[in-house]
PDB file of N, CA and C in Angstrom:
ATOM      1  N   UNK A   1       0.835  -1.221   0.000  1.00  0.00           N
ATOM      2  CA  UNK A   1       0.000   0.000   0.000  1.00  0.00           C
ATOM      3  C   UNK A   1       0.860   1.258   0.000  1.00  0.00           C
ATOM      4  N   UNK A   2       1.616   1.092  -0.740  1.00  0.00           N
ATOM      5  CA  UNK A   2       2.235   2.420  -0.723  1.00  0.00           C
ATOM      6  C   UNK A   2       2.586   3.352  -2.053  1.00  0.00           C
ATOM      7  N   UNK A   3       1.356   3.483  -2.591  1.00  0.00           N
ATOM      8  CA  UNK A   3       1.094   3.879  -3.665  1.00  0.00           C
ATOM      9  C   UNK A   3       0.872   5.531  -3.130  1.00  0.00           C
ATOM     10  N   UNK A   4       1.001   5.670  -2.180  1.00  0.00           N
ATOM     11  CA  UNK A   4       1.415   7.202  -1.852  1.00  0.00           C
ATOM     12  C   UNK A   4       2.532   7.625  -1.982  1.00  0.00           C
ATOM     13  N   UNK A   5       3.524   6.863  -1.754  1.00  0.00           N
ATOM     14  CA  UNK A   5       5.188   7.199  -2.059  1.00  0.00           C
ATOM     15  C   UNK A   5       5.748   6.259  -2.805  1.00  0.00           C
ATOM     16  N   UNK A   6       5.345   5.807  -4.004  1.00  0.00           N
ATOM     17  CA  UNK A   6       6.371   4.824  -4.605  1.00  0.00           C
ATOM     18  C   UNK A   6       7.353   5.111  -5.052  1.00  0.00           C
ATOM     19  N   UNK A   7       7.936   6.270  -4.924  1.00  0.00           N
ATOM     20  CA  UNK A   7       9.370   6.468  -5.227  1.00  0.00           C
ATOM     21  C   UNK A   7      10.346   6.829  -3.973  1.00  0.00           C
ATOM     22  N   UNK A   8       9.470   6.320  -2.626  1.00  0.00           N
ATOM     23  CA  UNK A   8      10.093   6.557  -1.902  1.00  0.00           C
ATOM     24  C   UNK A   8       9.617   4.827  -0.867  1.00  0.00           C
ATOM     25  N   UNK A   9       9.979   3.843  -1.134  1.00  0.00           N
ATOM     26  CA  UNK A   9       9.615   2.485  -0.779  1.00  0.00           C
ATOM     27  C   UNK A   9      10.121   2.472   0.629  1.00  0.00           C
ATOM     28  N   UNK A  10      11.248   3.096   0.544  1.00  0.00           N
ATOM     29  CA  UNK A  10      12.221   2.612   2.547  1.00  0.00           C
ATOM     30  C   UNK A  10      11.472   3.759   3.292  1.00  0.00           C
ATOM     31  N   UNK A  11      10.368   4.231   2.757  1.00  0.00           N
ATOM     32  CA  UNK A  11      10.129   5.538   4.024  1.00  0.00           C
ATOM     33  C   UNK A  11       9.156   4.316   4.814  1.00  0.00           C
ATOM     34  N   UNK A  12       9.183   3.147   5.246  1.00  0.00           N
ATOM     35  CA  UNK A  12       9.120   2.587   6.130  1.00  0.00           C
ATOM     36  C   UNK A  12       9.770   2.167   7.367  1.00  0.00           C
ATOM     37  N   UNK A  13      10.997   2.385   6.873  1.00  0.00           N
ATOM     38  CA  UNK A  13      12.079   1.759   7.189  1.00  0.00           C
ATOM     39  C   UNK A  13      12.774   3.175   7.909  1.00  0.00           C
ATOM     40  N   UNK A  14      12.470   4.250   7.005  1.00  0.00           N
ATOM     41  CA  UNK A  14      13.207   5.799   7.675  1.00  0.00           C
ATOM     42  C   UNK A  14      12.308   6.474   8.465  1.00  0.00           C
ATOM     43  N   UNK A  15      11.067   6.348   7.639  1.00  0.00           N
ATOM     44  CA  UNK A  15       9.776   7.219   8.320  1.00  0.00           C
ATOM     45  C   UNK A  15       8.996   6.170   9.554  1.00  0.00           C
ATOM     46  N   UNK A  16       8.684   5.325  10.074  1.00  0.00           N
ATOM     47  CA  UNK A  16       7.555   4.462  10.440  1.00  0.00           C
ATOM     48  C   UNK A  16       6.351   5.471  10.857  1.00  0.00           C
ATOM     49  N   UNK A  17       7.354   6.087  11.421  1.00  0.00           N
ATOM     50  CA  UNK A  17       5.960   7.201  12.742  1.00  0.00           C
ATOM     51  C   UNK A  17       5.316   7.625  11.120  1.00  0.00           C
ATOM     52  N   UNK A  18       5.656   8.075  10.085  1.00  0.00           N
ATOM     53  CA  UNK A  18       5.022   8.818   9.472  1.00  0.00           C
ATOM     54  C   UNK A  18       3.864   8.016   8.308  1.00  0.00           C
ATOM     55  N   UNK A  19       3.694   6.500   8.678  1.00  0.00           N
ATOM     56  CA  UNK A  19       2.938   5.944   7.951  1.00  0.00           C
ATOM     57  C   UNK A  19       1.924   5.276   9.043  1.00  0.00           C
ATOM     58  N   UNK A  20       1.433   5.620  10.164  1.00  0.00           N
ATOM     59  CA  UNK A  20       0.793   4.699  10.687  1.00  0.00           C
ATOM     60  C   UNK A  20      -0.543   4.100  10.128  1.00  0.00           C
ATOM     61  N   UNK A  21      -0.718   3.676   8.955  1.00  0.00           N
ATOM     62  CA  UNK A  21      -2.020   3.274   8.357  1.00  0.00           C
ATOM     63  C   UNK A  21      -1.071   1.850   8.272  1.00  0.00           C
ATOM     64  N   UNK A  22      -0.001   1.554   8.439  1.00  0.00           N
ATOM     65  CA  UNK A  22       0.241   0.077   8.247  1.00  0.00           C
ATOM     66  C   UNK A  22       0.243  -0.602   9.646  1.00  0.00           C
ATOM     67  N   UNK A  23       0.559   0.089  10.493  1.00  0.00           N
ATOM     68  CA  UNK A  23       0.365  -0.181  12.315  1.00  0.00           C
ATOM     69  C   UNK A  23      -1.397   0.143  12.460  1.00  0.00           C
TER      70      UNK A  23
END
């Protein structure tokens, strides 16, 4: 689901706090 940033794939990995729709 990260068709909000697909050019940015590791902002999971850099961001977490900033995606909490996967938590």
């Amino acid at each position: 689901m990260i068709a909000l940033r697909p050019a940015q794939p590791d902002t999971l990995q850099l961001r977490p706090a900033q995606v909490p729709a996967f938590q």
